[in-house]
C-alpha atoms as a PDB file:
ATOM      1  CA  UNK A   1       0.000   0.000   0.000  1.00  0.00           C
ATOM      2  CA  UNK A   2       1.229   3.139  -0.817  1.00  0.00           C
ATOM      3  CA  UNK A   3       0.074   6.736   0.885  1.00  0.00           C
ATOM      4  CA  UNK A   4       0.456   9.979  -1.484  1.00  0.00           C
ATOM      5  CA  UNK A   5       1.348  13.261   1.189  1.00  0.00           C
ATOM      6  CA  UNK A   6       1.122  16.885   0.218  1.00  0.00           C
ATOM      7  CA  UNK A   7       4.175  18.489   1.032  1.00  0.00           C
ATOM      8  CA  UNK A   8       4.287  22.776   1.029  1.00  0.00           C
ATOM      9  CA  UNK A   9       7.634  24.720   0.479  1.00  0.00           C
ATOM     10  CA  UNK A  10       8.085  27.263   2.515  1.00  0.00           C
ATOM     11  CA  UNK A  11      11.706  28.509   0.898  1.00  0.00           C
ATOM     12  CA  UNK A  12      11.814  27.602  -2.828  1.00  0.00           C
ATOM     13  CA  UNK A  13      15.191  28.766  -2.924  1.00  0.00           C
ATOM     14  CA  UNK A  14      16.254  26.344  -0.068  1.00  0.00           C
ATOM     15  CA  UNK A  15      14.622  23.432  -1.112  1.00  0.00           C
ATOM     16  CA  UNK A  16      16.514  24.173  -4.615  1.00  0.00           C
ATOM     17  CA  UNK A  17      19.631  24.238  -3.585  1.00  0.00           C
ATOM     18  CA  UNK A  18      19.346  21.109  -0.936  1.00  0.00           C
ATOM     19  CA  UNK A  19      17.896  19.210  -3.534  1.00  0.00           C
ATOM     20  CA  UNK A  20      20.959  20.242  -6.107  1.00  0.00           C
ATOM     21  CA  UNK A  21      23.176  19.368  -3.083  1.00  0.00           C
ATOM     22  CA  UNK A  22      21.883  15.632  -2.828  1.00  0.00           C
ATOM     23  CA  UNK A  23      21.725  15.422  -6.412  1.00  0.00           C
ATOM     24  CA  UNK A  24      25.216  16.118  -7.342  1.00  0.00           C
ATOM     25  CA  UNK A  25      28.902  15.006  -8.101  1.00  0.00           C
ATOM     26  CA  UNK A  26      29.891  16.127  -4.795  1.00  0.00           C
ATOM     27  CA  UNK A  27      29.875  13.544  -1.963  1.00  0.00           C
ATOM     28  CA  UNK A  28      31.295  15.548   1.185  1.00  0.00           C
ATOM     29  CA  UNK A  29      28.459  18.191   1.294  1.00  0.00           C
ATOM     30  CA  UNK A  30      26.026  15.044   0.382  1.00  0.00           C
ATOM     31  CA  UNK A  31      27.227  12.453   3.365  1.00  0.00           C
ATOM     32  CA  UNK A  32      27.379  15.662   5.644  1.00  0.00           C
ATOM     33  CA  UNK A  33      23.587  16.232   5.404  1.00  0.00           C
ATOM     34  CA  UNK A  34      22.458  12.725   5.432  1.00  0.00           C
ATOM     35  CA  UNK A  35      24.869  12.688   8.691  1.00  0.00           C
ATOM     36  CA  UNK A  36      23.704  15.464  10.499  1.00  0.00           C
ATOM     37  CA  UNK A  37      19.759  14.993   9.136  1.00  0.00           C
ATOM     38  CA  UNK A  38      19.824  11.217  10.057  1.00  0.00           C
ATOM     39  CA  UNK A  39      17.998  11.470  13.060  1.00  0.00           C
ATOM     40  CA  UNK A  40      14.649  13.015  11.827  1.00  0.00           C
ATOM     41  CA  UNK A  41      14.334   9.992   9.331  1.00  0.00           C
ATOM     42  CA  UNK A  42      11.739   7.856  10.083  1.00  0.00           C
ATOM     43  CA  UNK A  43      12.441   4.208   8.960  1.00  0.00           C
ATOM     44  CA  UNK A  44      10.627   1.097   8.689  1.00  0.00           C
ATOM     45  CA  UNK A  45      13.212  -1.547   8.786  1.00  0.00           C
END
């Protein structure tokens, strides 16, 4: 089963440039987020 959420933007600008961070060549900047963000993740294992 799969759930479809609305999700709002409140800084288009932000959400731009994380999402060009996680989406590009670089690793450190990547694996620093994911490090630092781990914790609000919410995973079904």
């Amino acid at each position: 089963t799969r759930t479809l959420k609305q999700v709002t933007i409140e800084s288009a600008a932000e959400a731009d440039r994380i999402f060009s961070m996680l989406m590009g060549d670089e690793v450190a900047p990547r694996r620093e987020f994911i490090e630092s963000h781990a914790k609000y993740a919410r995973i079904d294992v």
